[in-house]
C-alpha atoms as a PDB file:
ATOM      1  CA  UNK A   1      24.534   3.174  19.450  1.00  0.00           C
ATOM      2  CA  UNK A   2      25.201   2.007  16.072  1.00  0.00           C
ATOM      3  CA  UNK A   3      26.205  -2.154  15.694  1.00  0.00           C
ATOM      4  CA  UNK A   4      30.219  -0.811  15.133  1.00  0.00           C
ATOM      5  CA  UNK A   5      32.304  -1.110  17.888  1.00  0.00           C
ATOM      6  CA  UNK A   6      33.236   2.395  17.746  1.00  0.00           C
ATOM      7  CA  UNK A   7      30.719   5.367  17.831  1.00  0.00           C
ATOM      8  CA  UNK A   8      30.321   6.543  13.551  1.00  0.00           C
ATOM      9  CA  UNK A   9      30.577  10.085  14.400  1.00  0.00           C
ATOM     10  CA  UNK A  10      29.532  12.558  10.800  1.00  0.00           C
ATOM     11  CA  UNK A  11      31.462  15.261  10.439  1.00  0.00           C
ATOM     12  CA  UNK A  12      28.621  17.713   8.087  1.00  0.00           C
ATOM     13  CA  UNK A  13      31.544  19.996   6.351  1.00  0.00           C
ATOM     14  CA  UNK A  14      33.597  19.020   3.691  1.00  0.00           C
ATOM     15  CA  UNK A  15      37.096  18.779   4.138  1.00  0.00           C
ATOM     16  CA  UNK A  16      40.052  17.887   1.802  1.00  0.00           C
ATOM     17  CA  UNK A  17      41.762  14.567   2.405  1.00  0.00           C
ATOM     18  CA  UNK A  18      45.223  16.087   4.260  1.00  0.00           C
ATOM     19  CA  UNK A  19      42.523  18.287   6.844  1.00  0.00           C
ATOM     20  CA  UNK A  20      40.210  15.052   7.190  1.00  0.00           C
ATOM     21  CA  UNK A  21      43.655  13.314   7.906  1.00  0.00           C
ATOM     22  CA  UNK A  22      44.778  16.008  10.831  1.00  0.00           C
ATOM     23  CA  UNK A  23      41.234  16.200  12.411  1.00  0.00           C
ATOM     24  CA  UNK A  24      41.568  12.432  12.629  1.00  0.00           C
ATOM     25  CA  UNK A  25      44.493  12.645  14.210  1.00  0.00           C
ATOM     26  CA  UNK A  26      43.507  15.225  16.816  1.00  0.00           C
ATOM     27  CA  UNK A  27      40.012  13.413  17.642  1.00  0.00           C
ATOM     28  CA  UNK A  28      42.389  10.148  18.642  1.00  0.00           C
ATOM     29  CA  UNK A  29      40.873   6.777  19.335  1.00  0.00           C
ATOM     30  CA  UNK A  30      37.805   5.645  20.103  1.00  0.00           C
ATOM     31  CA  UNK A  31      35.468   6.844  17.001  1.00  0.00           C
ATOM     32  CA  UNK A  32      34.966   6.150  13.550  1.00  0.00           C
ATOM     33  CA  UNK A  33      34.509   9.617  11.715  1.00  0.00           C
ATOM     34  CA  UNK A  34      32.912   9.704   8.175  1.00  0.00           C
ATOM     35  CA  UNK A  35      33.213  13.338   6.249  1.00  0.00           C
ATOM     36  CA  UNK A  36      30.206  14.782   4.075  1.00  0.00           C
ATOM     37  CA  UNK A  37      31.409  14.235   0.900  1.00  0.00           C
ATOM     38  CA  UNK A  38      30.520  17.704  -0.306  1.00  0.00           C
ATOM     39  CA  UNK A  39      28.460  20.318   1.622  1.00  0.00           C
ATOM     40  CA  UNK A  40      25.190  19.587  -0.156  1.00  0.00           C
ATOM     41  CA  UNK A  41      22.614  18.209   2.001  1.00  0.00           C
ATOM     42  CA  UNK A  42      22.382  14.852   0.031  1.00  0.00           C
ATOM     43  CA  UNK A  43      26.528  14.561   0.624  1.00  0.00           C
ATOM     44  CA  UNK A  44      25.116  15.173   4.488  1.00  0.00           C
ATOM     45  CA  UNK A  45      22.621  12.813   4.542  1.00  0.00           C
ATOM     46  CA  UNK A  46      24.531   9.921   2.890  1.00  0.00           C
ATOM     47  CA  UNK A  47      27.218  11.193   6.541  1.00  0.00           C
ATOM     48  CA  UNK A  48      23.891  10.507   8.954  1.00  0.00           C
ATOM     49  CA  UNK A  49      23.076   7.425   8.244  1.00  0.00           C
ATOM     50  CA  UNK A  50      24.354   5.238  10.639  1.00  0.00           C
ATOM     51  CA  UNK A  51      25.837   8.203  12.320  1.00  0.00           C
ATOM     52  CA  UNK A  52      25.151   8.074  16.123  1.00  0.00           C
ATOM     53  CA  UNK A  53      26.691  11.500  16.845  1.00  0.00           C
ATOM     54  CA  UNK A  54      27.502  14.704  14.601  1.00  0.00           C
ATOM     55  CA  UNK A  55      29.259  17.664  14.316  1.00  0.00           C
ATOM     56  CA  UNK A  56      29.180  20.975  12.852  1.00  0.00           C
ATOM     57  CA  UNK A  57      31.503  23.779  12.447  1.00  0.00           C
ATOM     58  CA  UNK A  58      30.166  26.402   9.575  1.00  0.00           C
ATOM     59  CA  UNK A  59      28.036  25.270   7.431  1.00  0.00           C
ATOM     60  CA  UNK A  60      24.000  25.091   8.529  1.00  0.00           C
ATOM     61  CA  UNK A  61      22.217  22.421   9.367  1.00  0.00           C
ATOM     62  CA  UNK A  62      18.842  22.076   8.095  1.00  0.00           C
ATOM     63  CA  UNK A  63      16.103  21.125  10.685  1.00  0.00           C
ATOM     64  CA  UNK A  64      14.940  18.105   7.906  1.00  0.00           C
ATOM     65  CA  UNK A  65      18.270  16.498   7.935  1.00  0.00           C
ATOM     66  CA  UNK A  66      17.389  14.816  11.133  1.00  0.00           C
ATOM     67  CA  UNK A  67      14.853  12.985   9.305  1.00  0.00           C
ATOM     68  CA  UNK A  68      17.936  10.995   7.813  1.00  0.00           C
ATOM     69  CA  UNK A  69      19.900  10.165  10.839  1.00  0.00           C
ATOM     70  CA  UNK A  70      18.007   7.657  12.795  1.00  0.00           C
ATOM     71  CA  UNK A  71      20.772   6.987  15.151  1.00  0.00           C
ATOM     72  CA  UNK A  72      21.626  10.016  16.270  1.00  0.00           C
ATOM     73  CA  UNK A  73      22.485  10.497  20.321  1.00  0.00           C
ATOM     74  CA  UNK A  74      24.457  13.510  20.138  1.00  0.00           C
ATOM     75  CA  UNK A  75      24.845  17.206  18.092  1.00  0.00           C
ATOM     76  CA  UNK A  76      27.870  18.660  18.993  1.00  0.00           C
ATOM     77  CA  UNK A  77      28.572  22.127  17.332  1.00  0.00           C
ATOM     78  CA  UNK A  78      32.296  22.801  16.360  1.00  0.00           C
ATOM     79  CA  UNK A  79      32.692  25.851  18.397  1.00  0.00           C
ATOM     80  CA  UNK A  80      30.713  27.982  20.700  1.00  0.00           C
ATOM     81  CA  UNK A  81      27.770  29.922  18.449  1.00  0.00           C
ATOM     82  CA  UNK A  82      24.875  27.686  17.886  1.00  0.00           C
ATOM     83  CA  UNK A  83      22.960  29.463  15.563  1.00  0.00           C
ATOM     84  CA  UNK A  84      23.518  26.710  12.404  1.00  0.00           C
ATOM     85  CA  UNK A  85      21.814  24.511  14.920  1.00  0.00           C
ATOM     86  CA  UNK A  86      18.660  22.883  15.032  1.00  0.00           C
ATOM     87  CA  UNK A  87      18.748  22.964  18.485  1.00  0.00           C
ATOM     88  CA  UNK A  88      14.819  22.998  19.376  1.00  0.00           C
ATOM     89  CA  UNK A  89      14.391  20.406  16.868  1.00  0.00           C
ATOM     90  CA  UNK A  90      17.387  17.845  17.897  1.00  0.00           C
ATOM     91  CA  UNK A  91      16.458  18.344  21.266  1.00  0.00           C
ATOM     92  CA  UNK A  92      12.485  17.794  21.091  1.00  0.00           C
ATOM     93  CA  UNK A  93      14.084  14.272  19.016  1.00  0.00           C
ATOM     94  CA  UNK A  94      15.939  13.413  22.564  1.00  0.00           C
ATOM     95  CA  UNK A  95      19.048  14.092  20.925  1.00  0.00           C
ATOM     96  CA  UNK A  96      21.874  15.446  23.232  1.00  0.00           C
ATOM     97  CA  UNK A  97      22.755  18.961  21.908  1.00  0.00           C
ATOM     98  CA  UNK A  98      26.642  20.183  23.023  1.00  0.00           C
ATOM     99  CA  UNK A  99      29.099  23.273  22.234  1.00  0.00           C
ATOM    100  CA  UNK A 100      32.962  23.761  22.861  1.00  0.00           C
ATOM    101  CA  UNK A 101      32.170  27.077  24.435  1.00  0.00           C
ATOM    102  CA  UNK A 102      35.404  29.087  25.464  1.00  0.00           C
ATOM    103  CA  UNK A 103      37.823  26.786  23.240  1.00  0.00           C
ATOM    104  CA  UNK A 104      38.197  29.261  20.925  1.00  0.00           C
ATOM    105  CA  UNK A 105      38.509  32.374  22.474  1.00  0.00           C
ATOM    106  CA  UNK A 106      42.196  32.997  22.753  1.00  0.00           C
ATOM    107  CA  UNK A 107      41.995  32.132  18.613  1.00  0.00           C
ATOM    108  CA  UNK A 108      39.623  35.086  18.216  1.00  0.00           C
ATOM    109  CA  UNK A 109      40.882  37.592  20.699  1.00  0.00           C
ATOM    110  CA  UNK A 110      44.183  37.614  18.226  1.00  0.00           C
ATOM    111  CA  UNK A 111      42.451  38.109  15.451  1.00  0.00           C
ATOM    112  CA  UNK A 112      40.425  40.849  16.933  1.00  0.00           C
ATOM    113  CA  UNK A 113      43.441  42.810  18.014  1.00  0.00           C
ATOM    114  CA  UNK A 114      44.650  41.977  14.726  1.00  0.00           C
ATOM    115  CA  UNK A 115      41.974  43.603  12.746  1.00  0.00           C
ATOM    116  CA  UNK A 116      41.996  46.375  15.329  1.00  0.00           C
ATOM    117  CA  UNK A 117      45.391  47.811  14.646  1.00  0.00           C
ATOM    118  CA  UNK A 118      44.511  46.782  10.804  1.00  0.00           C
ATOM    119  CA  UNK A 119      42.318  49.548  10.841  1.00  0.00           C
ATOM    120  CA  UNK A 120      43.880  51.915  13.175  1.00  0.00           C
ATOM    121  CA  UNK A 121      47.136  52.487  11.563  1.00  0.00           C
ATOM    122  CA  UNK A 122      45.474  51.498   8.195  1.00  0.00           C
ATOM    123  CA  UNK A 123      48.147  48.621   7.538  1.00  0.00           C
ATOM    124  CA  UNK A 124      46.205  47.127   4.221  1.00  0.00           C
ATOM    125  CA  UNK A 125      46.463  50.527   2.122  1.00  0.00           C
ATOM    126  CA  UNK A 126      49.878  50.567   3.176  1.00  0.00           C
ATOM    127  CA  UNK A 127      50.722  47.093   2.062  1.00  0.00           C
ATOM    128  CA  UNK A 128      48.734  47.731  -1.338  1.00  0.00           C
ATOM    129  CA  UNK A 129      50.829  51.062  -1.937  1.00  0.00           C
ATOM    130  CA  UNK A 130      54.113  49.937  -1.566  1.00  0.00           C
ATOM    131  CA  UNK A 131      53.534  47.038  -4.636  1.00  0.00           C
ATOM    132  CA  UNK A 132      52.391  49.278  -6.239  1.00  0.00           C
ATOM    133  CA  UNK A 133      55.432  51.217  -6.284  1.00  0.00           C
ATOM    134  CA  UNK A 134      54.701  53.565  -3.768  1.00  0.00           C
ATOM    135  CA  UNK A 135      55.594  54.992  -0.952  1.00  0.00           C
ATOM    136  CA  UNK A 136      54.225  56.489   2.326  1.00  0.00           C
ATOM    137  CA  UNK A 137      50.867  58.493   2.181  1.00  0.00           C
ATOM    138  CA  UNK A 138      51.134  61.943   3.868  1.00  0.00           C
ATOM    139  CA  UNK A 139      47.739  61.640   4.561  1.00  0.00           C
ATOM    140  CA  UNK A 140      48.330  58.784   7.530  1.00  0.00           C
ATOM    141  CA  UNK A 141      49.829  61.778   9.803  1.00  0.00           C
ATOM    142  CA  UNK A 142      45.839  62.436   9.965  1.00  0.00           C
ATOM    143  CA  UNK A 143      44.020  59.161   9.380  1.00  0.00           C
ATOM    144  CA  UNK A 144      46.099  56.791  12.075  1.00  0.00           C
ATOM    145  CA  UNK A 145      45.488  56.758  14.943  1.00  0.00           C
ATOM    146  CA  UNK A 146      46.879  54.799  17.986  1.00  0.00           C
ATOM    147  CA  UNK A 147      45.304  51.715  19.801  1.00  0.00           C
ATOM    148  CA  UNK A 148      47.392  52.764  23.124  1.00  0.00           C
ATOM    149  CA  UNK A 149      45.489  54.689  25.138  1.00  0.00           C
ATOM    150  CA  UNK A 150      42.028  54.199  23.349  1.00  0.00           C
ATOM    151  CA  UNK A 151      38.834  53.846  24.775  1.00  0.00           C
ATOM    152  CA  UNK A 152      37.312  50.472  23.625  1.00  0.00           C
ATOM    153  CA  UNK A 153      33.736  48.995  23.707  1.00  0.00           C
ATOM    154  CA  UNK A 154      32.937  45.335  24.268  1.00  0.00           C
ATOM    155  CA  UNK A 155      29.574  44.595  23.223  1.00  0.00           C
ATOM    156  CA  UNK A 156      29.154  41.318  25.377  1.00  0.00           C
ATOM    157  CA  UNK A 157      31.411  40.116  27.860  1.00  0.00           C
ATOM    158  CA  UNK A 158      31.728  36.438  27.232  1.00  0.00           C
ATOM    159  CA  UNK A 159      35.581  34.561  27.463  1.00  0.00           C
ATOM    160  CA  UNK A 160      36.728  36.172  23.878  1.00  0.00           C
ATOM    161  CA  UNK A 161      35.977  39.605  24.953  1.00  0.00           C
ATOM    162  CA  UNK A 162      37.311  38.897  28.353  1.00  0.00           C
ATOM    163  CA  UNK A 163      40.293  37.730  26.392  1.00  0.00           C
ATOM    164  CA  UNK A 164      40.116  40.892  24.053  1.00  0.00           C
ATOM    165  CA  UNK A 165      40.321  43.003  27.568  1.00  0.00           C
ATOM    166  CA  UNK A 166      42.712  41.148  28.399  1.00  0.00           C
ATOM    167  CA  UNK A 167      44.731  42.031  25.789  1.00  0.00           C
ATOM    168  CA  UNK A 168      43.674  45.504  25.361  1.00  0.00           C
ATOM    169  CA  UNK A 169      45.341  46.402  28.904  1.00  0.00           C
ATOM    170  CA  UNK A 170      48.780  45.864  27.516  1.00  0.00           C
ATOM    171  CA  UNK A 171      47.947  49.267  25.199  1.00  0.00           C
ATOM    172  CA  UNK A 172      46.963  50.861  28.094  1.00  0.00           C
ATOM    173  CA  UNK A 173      43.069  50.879  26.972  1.00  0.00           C
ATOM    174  CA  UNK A 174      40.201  52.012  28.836  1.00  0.00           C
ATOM    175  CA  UNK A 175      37.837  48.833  28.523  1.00  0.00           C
ATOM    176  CA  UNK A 176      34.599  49.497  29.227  1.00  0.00           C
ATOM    177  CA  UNK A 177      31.917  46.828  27.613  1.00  0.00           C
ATOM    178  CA  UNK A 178      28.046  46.140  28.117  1.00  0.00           C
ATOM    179  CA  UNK A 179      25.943  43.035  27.564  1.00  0.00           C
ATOM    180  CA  UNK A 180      21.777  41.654  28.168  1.00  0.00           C
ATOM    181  CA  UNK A 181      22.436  40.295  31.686  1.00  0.00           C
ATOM    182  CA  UNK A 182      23.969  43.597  32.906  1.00  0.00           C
ATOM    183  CA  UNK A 183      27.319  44.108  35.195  1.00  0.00           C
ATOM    184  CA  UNK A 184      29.528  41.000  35.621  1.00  0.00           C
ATOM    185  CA  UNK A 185      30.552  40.963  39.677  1.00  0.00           C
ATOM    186  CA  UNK A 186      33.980  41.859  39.870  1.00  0.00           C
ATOM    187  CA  UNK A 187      34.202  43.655  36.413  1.00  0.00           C
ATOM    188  CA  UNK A 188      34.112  47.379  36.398  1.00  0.00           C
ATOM    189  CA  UNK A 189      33.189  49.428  33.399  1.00  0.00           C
ATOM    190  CA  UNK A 190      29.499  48.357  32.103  1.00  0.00           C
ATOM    191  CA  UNK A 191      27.447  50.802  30.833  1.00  0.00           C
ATOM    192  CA  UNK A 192      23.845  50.772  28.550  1.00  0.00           C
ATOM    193  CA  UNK A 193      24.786  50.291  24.986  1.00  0.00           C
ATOM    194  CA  UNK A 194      23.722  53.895  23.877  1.00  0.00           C
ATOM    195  CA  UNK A 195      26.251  54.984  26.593  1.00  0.00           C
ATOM    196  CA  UNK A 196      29.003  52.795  25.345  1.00  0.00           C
ATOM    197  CA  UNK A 197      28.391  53.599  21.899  1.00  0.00           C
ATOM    198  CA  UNK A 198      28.765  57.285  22.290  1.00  0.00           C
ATOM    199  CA  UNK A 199      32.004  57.201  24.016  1.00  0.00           C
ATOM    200  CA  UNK A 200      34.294  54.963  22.599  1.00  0.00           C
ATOM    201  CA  UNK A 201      37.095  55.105  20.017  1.00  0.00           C
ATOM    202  CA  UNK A 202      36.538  51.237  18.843  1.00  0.00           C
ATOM    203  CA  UNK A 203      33.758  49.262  19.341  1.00  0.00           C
ATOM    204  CA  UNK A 204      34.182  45.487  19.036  1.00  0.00           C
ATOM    205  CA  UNK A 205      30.784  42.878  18.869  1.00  0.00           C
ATOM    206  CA  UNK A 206      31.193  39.666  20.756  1.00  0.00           C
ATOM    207  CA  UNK A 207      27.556  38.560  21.177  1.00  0.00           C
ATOM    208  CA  UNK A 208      25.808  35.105  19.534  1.00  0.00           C
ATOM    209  CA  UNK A 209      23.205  36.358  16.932  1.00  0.00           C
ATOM    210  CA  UNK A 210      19.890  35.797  18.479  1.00  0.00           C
ATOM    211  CA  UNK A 211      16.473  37.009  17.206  1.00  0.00           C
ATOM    212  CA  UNK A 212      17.828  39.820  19.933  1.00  0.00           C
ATOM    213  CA  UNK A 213      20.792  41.035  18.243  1.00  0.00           C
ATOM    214  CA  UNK A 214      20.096  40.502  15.045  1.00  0.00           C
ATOM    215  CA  UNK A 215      20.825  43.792  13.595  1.00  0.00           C
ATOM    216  CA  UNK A 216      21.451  45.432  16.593  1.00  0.00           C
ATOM    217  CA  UNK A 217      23.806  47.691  15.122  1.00  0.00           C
ATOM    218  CA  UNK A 218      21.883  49.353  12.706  1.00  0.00           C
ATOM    219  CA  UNK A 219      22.127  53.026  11.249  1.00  0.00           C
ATOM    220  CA  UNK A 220      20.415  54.349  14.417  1.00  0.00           C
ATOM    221  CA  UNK A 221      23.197  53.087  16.822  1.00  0.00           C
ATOM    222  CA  UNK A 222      26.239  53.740  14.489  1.00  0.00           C
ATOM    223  CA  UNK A 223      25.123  57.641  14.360  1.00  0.00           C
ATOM    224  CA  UNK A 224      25.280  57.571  18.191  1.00  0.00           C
ATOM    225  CA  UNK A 225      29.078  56.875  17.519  1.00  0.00           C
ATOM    226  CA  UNK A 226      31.607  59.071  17.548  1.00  0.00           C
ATOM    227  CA  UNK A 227      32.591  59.999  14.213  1.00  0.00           C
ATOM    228  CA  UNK A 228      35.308  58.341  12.760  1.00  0.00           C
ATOM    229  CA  UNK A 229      35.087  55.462  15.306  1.00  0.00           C
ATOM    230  CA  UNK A 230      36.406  52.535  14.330  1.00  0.00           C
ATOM    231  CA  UNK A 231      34.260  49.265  14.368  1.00  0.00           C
ATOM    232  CA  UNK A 232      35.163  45.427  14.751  1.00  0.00           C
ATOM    233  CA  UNK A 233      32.822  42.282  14.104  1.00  0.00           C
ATOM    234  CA  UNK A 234      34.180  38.751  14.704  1.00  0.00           C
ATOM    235  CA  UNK A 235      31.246  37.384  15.963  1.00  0.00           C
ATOM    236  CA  UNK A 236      28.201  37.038  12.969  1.00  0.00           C
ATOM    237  CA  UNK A 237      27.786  39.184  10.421  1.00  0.00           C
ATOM    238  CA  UNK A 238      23.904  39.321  11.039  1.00  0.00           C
ATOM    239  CA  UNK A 239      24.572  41.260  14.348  1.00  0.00           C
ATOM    240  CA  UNK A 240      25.377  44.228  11.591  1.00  0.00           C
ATOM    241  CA  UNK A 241      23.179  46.264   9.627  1.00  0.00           C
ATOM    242  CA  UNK A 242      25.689  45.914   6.834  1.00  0.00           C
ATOM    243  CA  UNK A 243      23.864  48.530   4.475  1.00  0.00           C
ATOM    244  CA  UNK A 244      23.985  50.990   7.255  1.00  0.00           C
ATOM    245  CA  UNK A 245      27.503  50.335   8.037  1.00  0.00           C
ATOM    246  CA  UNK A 246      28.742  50.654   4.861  1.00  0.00           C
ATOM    247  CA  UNK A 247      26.562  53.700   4.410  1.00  0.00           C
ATOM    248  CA  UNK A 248      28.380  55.060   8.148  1.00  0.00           C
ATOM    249  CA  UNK A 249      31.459  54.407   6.050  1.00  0.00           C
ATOM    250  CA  UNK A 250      30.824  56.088   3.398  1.00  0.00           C
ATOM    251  CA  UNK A 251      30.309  59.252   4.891  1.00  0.00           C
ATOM    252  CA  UNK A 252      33.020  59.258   7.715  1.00  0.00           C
ATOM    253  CA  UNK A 253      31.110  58.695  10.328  1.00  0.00           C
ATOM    254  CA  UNK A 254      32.592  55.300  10.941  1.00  0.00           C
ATOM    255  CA  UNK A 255      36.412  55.763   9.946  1.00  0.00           C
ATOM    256  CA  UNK A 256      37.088  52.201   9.578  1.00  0.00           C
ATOM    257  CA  UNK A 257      35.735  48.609   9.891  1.00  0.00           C
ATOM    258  CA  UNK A 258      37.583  45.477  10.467  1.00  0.00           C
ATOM    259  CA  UNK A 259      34.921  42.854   9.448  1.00  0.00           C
ATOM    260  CA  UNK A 260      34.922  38.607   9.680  1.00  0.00           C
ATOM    261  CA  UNK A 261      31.806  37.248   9.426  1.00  0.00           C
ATOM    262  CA  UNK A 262      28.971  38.616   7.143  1.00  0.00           C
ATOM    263  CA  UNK A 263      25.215  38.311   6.911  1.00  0.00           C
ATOM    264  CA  UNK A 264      25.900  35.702   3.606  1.00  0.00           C
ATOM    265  CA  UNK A 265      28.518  33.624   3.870  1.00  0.00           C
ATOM    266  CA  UNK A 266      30.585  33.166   1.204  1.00  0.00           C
ATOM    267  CA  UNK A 267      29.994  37.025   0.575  1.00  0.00           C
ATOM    268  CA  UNK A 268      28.234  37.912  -2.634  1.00  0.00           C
ATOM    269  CA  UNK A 269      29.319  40.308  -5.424  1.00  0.00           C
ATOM    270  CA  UNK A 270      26.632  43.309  -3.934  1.00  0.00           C
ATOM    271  CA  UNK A 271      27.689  42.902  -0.572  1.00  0.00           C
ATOM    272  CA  UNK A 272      27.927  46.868  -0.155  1.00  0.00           C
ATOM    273  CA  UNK A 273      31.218  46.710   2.232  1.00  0.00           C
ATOM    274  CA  UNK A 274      32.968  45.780  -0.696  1.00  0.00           C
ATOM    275  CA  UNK A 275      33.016  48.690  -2.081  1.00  0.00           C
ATOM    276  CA  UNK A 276      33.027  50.986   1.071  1.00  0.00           C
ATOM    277  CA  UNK A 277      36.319  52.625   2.175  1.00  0.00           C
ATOM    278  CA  UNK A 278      38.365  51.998   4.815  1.00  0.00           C
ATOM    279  CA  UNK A 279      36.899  48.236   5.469  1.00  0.00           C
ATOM    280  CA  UNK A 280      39.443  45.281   6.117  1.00  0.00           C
ATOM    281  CA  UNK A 281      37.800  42.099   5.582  1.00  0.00           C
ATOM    282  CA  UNK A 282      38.180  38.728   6.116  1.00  0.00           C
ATOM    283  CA  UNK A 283      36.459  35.288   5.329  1.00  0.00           C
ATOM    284  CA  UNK A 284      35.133  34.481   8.542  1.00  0.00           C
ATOM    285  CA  UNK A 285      38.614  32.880   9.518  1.00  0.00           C
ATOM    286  CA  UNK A 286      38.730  34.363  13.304  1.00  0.00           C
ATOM    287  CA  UNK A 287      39.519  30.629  14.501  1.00  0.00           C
ATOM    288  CA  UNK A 288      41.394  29.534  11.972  1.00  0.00           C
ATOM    289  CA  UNK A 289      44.533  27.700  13.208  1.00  0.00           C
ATOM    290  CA  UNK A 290      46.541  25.179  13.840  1.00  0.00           C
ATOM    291  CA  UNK A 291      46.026  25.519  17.472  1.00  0.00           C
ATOM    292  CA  UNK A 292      42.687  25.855  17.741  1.00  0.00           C
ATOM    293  CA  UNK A 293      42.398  23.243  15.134  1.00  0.00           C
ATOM    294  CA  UNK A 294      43.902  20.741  17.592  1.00  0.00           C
ATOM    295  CA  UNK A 295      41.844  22.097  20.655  1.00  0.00           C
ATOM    296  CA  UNK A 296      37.933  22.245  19.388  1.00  0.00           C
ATOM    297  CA  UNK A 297      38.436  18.810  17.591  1.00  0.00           C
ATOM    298  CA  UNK A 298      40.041  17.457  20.943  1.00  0.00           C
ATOM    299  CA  UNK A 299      37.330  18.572  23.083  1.00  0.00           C
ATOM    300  CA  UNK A 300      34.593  17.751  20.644  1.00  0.00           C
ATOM    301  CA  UNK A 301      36.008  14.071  20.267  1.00  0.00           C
ATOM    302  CA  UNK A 302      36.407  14.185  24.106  1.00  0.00           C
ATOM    303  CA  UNK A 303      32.924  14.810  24.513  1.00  0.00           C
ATOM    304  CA  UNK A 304      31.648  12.491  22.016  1.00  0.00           C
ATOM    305  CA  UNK A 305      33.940   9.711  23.822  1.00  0.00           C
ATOM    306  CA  UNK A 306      32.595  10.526  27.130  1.00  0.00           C
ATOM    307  CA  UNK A 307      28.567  10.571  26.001  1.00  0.00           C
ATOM    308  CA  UNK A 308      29.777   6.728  24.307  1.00  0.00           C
ATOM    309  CA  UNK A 309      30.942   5.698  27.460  1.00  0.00           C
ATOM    310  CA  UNK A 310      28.048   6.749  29.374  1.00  0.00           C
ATOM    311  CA  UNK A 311      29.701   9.722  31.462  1.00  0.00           C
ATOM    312  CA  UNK A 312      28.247  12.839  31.885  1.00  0.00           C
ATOM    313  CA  UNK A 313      29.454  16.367  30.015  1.00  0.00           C
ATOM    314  CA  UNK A 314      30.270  19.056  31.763  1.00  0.00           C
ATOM    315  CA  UNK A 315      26.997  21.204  31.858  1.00  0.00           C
ATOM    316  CA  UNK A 316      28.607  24.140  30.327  1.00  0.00           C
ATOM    317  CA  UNK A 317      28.811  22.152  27.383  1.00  0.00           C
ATOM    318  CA  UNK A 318      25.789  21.252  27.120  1.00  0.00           C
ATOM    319  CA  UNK A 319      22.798  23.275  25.104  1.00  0.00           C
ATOM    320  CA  UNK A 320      19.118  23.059  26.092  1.00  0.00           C
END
């Protein structure tokens, strides 16, 4: 613990002085929080030093920057994917590695949905036609299609895809999903991922990229789709092949793709989804609210408060 009364907790993202003023007033009493300045790593480091705990939301954290935090107890990610982590490395240190897994789910299932009907009923052209002056397209009597009564695929079967299922029973969906540990007791509908991926209408990734899915869905698996199946990613964009996809896209075999995170975040100008049709992005903003805002910075200060005090986390929390 640092010599401050309160825990100096760094907060490794930049924020603007109104959000650094509302996460403040979600994470309450009881710590001092201190904002990278920018979201270079010398901003970050100038944040660790007398930082006994830290938090990150999107932004990677580089393995060397716990060279420059001395007093670090605790790394608590901002959400529930750990992959900006340097989890083997914080935790070889003795530091305390955490997660907010579950917060965020109900945040993501929406958007999901969202970008599901998005590219069902192809609401972006739609909105871009009639500024421009136009009206209907004739062709939408054969390009949209209806989310009631689809068959959709859940690849992983964590609480946002159990929220997406969830969901997806109001429209009268037949859920059926998959994921590495195999049926979940009391949850009908798994099947092997070829399986899954040959028989559904909309397929919809909720896994954490691991060295195991990274590029799981490559050309390979998107040709065992069936064609004009529609695809959704708001999980991480390196789960994607994103070549292949846009390639499936291309040539119809994937009708549409509703797509939040990407392999390179901020996207870059040859990203080739930009230019392939029928693709409704969106800047990795799947738990981007209000609400959410207040709940993951309320249970990360919670935690933080808790490890201060000497109380123990709930071990779902924790990483190792």
């Amino acid at each position: 613990m640092s010599t401050g009364v309160l825990p100096v907790v760094a907060v490794l993202e930049a924020f603007d002085g109104p959000m650094q003023a509302t996460i403040r007033a979600h994470a309450g009493d009881g710590v001092t929080l201190v904002f990278a300045a920018s979201n270079t790593d010398a901003d970050r480091v100038a944040a660790l030093a007398d930082a006994d705990y830290a938090v990150v939301r999107g932004v990677r954290m580089a393995p060397a920057l716990l060279d420059h935090a001395p007093r670090l107890r605790l790394l608590h990610q901002w959400g529930t994917g750990t992959d900006f982590l340097p989890v083997a490395q914080a935790l070889a240190r003795g530091v305390v590695v955490a997660r907010s897994p579950g917060r965020n789910a109900p945040t993501i299932a929406d958007l999901t949905m969202g970008l599901m009907l998005a590219c069902l009923r192809g609401i972006p052209r739609s909105d871009t036609r009639v500024r421009a002056g136009q009206w209907a397209d004739e062709g939408q009597w054969v390009t949209g299609r209806d989310l009631t009564g689809a068959r959709v695929g859940l690849v992983g079967y964590g609480a946002i895809a159990q929220g997406v299922a969830r969901r997806l029973s109001g429209f009268d969906c037949a859920v059926v999903y998959t994921r590495q540990s195999g049926p979940m007791d009391g949850a009908p509908g798994h099947l092997p991922l070829a399986a899954l991926l040959a028989s559904v209408d909309v397929l919809s990734l909720h896994v954490p990229l691991t060295p195991a899915t990274r590029s799981m869905i490559g050309a390979a698996e998107l040709a065992l789709m069936q064609r004009g199946a529609v695809l959704i990613n708001t999980a991480r964009g390196g789960i994607v092949d994103e070549a292949a996809l846009a390639a499936a896209l291309t040539s119809g075999q994937i009708g549409a793709a509703g797509i939040d995170a990407f392999d390179t975040e901020p996207m870059t100008a040859d990203n080739p989804l930009l230019s392939a049709p029928n693709t409704v992005l969106s800047p990795h903003v799947a738990g981007r609210t209000r609400d959410n805002l207040r709940r993951m910075v309320q249970h990360w200060a919670a935690n933080i408060r808790a490890h201060a005090a000497g109380q123990a986390l709930d071990p779902g929390d924790l990483v190792t």
